[in-house]
PDB file of N, CA and C in Angstrom:
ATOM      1  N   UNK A   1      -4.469  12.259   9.936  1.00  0.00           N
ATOM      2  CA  UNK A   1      -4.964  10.928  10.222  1.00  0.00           C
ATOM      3  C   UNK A   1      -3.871  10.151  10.954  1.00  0.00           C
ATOM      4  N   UNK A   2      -4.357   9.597  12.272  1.00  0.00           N
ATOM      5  CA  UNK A   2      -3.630   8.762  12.959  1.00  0.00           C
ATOM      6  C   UNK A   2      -3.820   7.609  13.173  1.00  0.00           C
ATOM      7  N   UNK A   3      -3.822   6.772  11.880  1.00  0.00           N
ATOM      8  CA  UNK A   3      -4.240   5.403  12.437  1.00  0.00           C
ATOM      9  C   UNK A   3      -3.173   4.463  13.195  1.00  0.00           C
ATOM     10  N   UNK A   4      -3.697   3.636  13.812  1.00  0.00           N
ATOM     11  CA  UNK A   4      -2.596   2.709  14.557  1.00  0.00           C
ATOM     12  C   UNK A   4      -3.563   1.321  15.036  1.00  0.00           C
ATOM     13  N   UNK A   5      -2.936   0.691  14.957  1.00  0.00           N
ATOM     14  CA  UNK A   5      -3.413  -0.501  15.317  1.00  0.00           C
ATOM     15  C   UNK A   5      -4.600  -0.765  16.734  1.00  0.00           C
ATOM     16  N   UNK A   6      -5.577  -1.176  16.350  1.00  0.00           N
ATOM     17  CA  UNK A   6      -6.534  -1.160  17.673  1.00  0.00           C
ATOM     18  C   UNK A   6      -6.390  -2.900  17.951  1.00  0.00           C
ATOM     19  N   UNK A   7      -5.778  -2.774  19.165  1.00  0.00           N
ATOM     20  CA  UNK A   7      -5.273  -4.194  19.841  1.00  0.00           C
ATOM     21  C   UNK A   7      -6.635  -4.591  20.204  1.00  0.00           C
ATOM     22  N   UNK A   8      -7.678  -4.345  20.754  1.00  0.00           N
ATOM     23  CA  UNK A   8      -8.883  -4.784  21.013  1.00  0.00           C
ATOM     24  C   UNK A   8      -9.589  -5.916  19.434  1.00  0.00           C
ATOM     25  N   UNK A   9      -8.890  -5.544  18.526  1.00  0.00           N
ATOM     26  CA  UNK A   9      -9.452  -6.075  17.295  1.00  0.00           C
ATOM     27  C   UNK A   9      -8.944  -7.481  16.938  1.00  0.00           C
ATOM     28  N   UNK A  10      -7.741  -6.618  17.549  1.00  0.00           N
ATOM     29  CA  UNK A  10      -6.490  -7.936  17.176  1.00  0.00           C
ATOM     30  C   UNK A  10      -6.369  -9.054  17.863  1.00  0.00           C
ATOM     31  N   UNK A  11      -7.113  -9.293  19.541  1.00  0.00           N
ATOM     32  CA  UNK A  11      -7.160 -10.381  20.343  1.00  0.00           C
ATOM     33  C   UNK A  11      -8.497 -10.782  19.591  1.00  0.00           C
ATOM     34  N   UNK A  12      -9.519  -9.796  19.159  1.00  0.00           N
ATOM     35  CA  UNK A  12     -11.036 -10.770  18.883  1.00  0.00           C
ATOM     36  C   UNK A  12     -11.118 -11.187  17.772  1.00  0.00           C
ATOM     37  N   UNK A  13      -9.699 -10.988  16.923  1.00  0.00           N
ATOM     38  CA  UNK A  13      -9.375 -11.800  15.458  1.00  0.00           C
ATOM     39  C   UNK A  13      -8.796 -13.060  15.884  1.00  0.00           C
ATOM     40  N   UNK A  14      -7.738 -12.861  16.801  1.00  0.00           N
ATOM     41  CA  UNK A  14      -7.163 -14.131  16.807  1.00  0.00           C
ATOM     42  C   UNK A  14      -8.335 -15.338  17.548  1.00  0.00           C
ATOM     43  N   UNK A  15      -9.050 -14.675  18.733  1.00  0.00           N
ATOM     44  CA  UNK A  15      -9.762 -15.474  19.583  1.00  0.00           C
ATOM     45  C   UNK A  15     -11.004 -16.418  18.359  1.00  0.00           C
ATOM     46  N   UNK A  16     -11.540 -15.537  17.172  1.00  0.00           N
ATOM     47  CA  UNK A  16     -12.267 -16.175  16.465  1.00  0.00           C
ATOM     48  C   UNK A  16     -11.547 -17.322  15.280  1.00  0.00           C
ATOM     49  N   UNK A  17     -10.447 -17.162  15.086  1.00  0.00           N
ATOM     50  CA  UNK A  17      -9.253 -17.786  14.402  1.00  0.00           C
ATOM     51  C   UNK A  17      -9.081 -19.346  15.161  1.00  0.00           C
ATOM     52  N   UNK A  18      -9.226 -18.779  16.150  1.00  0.00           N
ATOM     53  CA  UNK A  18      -8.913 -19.852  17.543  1.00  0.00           C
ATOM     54  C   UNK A  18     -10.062 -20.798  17.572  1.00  0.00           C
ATOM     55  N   UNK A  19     -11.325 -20.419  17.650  1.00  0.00           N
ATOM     56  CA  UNK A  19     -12.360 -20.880  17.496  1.00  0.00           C
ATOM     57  C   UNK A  19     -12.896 -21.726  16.560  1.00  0.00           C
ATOM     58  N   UNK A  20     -12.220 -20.925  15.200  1.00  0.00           N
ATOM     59  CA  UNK A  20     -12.250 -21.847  13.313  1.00  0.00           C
ATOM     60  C   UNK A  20     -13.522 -20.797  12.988  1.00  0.00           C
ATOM     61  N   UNK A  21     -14.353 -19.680  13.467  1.00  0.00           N
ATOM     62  CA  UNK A  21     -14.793 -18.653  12.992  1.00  0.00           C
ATOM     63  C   UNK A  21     -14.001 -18.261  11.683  1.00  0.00           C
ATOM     64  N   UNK A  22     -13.838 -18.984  10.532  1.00  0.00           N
ATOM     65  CA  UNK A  22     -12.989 -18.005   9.437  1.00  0.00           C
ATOM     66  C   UNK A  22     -13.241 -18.850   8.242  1.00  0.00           C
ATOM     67  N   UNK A  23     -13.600 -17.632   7.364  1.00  0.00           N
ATOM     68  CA  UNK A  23     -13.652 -18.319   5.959  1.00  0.00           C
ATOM     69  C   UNK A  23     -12.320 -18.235   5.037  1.00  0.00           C
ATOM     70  N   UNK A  24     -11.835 -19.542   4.233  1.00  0.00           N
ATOM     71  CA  UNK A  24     -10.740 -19.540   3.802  1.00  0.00           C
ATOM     72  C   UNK A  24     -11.011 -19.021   2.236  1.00  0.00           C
ATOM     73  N   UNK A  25     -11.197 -17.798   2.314  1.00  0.00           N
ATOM     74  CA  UNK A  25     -11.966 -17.482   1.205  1.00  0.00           C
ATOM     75  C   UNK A  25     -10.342 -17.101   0.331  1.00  0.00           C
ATOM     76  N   UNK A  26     -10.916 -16.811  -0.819  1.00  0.00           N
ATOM     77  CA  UNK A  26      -9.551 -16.153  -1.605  1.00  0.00           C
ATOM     78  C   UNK A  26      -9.768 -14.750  -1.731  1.00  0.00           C
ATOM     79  N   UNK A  27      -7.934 -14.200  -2.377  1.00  0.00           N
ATOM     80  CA  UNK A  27      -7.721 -12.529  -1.960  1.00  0.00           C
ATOM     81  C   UNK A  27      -8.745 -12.150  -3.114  1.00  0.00           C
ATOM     82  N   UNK A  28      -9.404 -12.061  -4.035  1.00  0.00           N
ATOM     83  CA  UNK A  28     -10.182 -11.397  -5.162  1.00  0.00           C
ATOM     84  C   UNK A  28     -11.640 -11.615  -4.146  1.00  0.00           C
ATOM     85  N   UNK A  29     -12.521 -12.524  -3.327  1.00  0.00           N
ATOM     86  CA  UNK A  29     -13.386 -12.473  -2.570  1.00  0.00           C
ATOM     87  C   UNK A  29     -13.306 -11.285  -1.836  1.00  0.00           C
ATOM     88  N   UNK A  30     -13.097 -10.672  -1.535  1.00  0.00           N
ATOM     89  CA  UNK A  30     -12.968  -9.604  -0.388  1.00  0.00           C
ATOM     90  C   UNK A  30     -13.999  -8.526  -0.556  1.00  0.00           C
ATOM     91  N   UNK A  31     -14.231  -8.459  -1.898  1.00  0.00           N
ATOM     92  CA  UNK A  31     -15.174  -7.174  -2.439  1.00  0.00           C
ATOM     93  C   UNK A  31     -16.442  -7.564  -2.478  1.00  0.00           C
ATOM     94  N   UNK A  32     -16.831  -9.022  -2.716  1.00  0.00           N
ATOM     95  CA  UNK A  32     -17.768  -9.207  -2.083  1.00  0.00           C
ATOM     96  C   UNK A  32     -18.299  -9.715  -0.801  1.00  0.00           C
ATOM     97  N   UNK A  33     -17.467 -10.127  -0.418  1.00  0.00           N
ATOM     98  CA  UNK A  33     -18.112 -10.435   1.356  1.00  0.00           C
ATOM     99  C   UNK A  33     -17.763  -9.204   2.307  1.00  0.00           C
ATOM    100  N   UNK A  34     -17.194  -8.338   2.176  1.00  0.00           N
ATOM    101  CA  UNK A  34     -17.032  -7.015   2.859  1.00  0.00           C
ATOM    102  C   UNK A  34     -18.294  -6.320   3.545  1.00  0.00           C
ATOM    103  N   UNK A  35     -18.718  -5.990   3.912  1.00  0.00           N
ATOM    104  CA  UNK A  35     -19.650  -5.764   4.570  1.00  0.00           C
ATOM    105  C   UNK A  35     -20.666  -4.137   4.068  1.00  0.00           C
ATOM    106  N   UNK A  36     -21.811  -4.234   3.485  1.00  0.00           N
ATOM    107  CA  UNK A  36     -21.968  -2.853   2.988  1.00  0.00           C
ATOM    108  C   UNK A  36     -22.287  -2.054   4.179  1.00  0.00           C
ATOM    109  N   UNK A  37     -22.430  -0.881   3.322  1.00  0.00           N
ATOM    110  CA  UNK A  37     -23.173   0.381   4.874  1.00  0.00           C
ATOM    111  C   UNK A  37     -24.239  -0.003   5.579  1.00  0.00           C
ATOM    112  N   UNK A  38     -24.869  -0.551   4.795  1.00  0.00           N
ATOM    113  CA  UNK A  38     -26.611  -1.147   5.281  1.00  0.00           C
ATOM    114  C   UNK A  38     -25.925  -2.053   6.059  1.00  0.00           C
ATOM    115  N   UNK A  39     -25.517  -3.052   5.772  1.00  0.00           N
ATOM    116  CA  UNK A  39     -25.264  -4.097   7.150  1.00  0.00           C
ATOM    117  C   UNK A  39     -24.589  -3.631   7.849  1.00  0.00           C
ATOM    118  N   UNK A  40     -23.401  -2.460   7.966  1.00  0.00           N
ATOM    119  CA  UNK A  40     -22.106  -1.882   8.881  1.00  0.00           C
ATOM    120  C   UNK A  40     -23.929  -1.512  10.266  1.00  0.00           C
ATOM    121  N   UNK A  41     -24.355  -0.512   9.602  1.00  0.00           N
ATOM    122  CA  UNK A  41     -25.454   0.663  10.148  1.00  0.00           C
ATOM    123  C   UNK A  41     -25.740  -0.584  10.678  1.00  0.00           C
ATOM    124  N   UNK A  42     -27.061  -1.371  10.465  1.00  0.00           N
ATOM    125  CA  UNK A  42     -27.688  -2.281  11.121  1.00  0.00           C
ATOM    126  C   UNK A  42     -26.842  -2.822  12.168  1.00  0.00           C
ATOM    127  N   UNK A  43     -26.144  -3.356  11.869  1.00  0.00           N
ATOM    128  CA  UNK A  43     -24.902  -4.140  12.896  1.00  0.00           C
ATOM    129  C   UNK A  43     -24.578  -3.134  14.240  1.00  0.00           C
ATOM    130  N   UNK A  44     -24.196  -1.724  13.781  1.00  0.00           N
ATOM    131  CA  UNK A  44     -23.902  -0.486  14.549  1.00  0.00           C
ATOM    132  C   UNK A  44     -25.232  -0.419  15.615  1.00  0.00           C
ATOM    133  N   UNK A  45     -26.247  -0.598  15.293  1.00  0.00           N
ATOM    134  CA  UNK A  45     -27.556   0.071  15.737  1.00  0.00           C
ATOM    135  C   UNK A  45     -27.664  -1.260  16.374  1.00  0.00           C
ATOM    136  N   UNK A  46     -27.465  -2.860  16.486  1.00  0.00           N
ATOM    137  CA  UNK A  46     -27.838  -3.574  17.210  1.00  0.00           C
ATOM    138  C   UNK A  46     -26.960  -3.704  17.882  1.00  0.00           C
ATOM    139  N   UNK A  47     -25.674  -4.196  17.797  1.00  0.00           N
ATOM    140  CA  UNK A  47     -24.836  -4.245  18.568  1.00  0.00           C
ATOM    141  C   UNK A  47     -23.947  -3.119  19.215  1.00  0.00           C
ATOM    142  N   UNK A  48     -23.702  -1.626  19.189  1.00  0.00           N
ATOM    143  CA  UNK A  48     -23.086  -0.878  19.286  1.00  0.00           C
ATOM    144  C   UNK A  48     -21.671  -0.541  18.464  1.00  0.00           C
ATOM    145  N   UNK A  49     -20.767   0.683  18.790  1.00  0.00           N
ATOM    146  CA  UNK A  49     -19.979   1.365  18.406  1.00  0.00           C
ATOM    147  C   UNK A  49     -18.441   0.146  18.894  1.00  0.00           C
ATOM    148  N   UNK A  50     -18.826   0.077  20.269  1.00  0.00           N
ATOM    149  CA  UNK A  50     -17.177  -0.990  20.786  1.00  0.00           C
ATOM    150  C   UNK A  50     -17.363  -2.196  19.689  1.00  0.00           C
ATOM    151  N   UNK A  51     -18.451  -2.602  19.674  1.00  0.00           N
ATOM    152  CA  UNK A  51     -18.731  -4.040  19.259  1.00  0.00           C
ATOM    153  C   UNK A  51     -18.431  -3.963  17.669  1.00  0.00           C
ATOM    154  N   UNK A  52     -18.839  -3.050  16.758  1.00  0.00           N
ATOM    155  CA  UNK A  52     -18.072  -2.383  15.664  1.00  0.00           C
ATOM    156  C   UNK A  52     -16.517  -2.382  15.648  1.00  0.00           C
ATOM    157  N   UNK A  53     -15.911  -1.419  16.546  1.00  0.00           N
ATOM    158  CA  UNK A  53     -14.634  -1.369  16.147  1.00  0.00           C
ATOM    159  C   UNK A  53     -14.134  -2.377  16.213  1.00  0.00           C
ATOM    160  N   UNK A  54     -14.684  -3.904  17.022  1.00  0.00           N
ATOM    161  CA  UNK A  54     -13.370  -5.130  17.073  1.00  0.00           C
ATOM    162  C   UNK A  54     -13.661  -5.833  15.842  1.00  0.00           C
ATOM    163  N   UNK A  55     -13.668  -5.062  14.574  1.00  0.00           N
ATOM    164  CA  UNK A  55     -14.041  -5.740  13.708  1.00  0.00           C
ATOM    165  C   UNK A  55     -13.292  -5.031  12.384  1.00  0.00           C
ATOM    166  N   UNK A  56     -12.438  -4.090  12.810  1.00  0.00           N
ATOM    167  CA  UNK A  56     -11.603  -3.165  12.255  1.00  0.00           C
ATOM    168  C   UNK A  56     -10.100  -3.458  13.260  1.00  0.00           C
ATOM    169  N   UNK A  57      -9.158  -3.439  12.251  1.00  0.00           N
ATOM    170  CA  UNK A  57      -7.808  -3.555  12.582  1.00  0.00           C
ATOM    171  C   UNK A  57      -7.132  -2.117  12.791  1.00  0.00           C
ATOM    172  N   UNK A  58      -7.508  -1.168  12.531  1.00  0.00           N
ATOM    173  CA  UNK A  58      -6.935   0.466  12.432  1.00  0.00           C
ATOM    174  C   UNK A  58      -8.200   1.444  13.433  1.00  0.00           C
ATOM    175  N   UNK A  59      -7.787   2.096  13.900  1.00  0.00           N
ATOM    176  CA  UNK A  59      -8.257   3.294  14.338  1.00  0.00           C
ATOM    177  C   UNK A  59      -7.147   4.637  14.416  1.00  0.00           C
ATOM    178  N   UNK A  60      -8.593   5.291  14.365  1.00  0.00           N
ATOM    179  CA  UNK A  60      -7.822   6.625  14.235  1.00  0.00           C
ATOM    180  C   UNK A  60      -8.566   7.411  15.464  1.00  0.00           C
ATOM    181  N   UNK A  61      -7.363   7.386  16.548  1.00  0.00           N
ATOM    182  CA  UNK A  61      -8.116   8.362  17.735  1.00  0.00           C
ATOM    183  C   UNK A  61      -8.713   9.373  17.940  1.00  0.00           C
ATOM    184  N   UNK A  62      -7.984  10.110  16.397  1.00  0.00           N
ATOM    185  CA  UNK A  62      -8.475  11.403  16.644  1.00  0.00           C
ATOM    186  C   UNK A  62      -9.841  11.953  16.071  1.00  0.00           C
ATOM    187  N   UNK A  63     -10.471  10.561  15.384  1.00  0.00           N
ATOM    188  CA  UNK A  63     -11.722  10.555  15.184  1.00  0.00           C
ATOM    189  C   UNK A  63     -12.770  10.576  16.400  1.00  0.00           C
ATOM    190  N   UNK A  64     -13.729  10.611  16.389  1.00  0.00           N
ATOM    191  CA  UNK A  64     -14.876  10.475  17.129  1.00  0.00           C
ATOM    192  C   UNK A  64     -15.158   8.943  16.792  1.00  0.00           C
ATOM    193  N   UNK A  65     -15.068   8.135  18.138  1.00  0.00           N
ATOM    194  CA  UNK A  65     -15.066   7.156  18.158  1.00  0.00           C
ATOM    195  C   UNK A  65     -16.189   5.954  17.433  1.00  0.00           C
ATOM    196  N   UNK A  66     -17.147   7.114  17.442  1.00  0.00           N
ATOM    197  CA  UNK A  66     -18.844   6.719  16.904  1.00  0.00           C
ATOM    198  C   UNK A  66     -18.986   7.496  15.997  1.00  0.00           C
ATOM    199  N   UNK A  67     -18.199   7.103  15.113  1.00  0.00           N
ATOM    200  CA  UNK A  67     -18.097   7.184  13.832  1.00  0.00           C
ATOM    201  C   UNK A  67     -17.258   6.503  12.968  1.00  0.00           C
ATOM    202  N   UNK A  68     -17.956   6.412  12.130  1.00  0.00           N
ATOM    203  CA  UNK A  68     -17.059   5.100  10.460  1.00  0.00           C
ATOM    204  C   UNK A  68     -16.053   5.528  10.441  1.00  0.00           C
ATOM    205  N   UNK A  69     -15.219   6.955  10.599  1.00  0.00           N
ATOM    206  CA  UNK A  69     -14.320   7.788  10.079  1.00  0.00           C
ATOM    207  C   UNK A  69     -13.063   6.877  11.022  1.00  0.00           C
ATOM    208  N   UNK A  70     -13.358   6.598  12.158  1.00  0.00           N
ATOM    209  CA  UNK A  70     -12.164   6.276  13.279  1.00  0.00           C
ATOM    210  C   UNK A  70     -11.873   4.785  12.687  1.00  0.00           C
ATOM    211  N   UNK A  71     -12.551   3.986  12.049  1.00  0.00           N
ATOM    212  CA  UNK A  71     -12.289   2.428  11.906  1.00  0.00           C
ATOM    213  C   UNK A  71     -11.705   2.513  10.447  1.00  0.00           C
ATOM    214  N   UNK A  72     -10.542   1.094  10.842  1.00  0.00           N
ATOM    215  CA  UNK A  72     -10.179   1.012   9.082  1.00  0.00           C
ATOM    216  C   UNK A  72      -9.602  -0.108   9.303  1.00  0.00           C
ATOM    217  N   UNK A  73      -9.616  -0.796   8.157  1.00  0.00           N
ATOM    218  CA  UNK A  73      -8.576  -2.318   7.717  1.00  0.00           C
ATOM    219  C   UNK A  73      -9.653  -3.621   8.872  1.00  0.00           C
ATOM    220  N   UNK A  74     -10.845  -2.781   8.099  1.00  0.00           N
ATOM    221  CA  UNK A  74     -12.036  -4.740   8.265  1.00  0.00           C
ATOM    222  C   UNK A  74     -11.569  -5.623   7.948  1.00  0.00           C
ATOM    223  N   UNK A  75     -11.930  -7.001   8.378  1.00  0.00           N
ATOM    224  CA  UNK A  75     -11.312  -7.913   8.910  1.00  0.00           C
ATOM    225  C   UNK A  75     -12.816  -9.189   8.591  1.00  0.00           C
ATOM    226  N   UNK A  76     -13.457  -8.973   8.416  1.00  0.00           N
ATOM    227  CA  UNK A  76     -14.778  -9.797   8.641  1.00  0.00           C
ATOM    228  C   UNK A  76     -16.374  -9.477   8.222  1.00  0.00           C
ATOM    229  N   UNK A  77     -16.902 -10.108   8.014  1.00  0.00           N
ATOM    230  CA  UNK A  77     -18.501  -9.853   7.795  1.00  0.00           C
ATOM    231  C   UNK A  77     -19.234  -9.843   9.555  1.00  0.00           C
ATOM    232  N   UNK A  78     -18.642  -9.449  10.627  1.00  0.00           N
ATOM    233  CA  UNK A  78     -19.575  -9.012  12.015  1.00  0.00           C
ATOM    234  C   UNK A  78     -19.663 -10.890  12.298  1.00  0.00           C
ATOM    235  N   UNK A  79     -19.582 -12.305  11.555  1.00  0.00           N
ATOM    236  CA  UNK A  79     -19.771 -12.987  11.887  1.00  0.00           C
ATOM    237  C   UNK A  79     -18.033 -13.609  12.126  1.00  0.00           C
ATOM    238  N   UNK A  80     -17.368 -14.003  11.167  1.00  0.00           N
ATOM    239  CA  UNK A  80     -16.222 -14.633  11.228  1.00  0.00           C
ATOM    240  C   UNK A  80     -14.955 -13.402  10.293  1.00  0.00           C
ATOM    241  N   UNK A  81     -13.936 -14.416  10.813  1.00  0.00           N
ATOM    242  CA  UNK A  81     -12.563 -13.381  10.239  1.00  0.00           C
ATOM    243  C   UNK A  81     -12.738 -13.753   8.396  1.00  0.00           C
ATOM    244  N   UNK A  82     -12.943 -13.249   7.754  1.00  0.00           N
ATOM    245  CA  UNK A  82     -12.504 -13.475   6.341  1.00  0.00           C
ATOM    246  C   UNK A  82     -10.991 -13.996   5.977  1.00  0.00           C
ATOM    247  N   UNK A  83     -10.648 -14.737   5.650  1.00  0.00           N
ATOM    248  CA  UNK A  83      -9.117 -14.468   4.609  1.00  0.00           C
ATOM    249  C   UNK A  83      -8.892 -13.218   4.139  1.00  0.00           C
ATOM    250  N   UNK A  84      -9.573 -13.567   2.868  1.00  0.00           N
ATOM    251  CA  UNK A  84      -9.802 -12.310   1.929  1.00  0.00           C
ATOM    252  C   UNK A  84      -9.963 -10.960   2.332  1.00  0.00           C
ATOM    253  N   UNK A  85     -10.536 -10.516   3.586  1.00  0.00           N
ATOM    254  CA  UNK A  85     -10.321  -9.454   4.392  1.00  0.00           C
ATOM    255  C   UNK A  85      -9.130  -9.218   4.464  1.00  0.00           C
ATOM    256  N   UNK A  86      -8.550 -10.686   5.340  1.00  0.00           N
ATOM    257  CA  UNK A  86      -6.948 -10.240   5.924  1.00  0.00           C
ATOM    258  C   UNK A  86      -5.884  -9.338   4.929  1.00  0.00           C
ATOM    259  N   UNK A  87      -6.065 -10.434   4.013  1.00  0.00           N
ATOM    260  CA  UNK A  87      -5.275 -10.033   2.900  1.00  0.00           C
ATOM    261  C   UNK A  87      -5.159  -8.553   2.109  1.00  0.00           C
ATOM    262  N   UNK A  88      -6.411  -8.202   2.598  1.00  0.00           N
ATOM    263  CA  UNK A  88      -6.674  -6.941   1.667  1.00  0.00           C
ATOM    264  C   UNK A  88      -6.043  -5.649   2.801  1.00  0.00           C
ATOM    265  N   UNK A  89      -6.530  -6.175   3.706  1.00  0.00           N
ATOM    266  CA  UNK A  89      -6.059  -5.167   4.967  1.00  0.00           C
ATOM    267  C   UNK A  89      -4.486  -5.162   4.925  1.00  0.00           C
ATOM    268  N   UNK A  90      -4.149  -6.151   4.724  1.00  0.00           N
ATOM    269  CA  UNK A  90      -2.215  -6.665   4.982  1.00  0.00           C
ATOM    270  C   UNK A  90      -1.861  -5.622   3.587  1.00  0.00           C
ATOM    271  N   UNK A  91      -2.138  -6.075   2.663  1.00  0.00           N
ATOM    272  CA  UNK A  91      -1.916  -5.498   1.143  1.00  0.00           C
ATOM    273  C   UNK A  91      -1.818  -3.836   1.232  1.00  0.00           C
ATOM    274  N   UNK A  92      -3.077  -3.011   2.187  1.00  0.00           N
ATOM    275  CA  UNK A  92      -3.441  -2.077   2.039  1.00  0.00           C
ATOM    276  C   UNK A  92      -2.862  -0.895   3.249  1.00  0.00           C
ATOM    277  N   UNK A  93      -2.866  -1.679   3.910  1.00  0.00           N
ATOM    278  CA  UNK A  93      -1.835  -1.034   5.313  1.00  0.00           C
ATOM    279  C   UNK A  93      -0.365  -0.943   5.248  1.00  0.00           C
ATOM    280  N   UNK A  94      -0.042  -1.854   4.099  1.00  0.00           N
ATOM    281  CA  UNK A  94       1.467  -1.990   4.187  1.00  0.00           C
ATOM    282  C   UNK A  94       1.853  -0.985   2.555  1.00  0.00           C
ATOM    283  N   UNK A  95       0.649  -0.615   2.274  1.00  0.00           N
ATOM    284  CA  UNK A  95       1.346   0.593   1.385  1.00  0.00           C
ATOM    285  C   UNK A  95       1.086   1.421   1.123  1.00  0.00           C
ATOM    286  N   UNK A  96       0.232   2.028   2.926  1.00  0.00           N
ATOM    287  CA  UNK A  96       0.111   3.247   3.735  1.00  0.00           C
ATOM    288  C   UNK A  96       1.302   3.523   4.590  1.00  0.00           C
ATOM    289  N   UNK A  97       2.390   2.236   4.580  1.00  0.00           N
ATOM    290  CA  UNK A  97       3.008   2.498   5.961  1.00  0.00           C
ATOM    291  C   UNK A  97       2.331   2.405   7.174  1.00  0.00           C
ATOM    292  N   UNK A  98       1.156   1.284   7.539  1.00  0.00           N
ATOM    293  CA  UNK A  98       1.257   1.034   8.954  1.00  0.00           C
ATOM    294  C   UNK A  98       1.555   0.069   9.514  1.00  0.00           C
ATOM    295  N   UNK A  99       2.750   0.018   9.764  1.00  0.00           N
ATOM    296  CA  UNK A  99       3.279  -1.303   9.684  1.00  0.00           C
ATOM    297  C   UNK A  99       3.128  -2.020  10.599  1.00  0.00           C
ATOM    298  N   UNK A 100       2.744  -1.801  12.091  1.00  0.00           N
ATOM    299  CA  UNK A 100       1.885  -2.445  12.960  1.00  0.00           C
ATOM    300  C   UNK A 100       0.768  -3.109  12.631  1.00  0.00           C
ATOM    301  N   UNK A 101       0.236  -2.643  11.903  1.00  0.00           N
ATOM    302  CA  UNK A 101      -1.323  -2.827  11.243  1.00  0.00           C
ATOM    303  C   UNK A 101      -0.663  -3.994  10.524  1.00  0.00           C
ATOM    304  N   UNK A 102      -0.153  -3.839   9.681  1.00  0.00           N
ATOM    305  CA  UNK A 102       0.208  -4.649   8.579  1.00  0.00           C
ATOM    306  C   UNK A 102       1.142  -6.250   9.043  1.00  0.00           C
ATOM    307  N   UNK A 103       1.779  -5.800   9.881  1.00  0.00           N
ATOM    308  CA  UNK A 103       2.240  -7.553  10.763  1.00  0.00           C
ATOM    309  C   UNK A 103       1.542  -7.873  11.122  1.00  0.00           C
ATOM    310  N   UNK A 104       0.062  -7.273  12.276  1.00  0.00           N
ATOM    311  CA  UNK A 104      -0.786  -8.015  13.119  1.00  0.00           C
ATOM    312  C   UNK A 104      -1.553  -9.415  11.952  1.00  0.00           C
ATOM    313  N   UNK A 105      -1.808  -8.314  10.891  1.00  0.00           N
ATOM    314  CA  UNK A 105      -2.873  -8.717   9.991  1.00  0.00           C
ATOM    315  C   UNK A 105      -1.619  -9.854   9.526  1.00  0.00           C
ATOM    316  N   UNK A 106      -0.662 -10.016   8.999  1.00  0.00           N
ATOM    317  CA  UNK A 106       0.443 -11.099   8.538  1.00  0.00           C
ATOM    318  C   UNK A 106       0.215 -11.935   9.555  1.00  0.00           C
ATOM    319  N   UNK A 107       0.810 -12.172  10.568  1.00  0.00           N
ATOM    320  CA  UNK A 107       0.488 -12.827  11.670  1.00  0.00           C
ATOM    321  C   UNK A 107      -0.791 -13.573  11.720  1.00  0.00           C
ATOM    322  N   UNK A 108      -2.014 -12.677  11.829  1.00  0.00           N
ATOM    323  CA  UNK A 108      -3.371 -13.918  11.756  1.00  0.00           C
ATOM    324  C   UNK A 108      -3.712 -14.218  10.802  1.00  0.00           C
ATOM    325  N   UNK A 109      -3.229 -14.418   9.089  1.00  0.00           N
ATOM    326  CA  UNK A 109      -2.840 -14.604   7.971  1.00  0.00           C
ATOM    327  C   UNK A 109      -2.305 -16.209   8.227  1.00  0.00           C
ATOM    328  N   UNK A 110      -1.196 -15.902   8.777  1.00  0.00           N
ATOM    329  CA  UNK A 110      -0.129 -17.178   8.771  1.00  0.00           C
ATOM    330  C   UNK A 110      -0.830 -17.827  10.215  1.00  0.00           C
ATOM    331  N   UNK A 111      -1.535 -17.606  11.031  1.00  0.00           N
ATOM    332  CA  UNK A 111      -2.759 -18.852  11.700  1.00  0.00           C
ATOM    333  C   UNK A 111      -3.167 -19.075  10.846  1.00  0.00           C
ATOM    334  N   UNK A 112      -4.159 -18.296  10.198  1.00  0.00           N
ATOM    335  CA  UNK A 112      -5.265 -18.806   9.177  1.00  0.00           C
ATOM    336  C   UNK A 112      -5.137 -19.685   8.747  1.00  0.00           C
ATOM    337  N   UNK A 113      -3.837 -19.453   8.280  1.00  0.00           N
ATOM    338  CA  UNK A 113      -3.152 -20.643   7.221  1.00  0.00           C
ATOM    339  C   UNK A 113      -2.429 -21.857   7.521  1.00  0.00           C
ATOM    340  N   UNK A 114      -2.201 -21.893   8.378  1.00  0.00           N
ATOM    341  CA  UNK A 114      -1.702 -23.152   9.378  1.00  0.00           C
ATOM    342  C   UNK A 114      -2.700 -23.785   9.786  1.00  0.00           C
ATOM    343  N   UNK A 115      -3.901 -23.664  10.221  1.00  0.00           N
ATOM    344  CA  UNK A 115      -5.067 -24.907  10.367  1.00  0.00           C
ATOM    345  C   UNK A 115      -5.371 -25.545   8.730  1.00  0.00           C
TER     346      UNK A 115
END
C-alpha cells in the first residue's frame, strides 16, 4: 500500500474552508456524519470516481482508481469539510506514518479553526 497525499483533495478542502462549507463539529462526531457505503455508492454513481476522490485526503496509486480501495482519510459528507473528519484523518494518518497526509489535514484544521 502506497498511500500519499492526493493534492487534488487538498485544494477542494481548503477552497470549501474558504467558502465556510464546514461543520465545526467535534472529534467524537466523526462516526456519525462519515458517510456510509449507500451514500459513498450513490454519490459514486451520480457524480463519478474524480468527483469521489476530492473528498479523500490519501490515495493509493497502485489501486485501481475506481475503486474504494485507492481512497483514504475522508474529509466530509460529499457536501462540506467536517471538523470531526479532519481530526480523525490527522489522528489516523499520523499513526500510519503519513506524514504528508497528516500536516495537510493539521493545516486545514488550524483554518478551520481560525474563522
Amino acid at each position: 500500500m502506497a498511500i500519499e497525499l492526493n493534492r487534488p483533495a487538498l485544494e477542494h478542502a481548503r477552497a470549501l474552508v474558504r467558502d465556510g462549507s464546514v461543520v465545526r463539529d467535534e472529534r467524537d462526531d466523526w462516526s456519525e456524519a462519515n458517510p456510509t457505503a449507500e451514500e459513498e455508492n450513490a454519490f459514486i454513481e451520480k457524480e463519478g470516481w474524480t468527483e469521489y476522490s476530492h473528498w479523500h485526503m490519501g490515495i493509493d496509486k497502485t489501486e485501481n482508481r475506481e475503486t474504494k480501495q485507492a481512497y483514504s482519510f475522508p474529509f466530509g459528507d460529499f457536501r462540506k469539510v467536517h471538523r470531526s473528519g479532519v481530526i480523525a484523518g490527522e489522528s489516523r494518518s499520523g499513526q500510519n506514518d503519513y506524514t504528508d497526509i497528516r500536516d495537510a489535514l493539521k493545516d486545514l484544521l488550524d483554518r478551520i479553526d481560525a474563522d
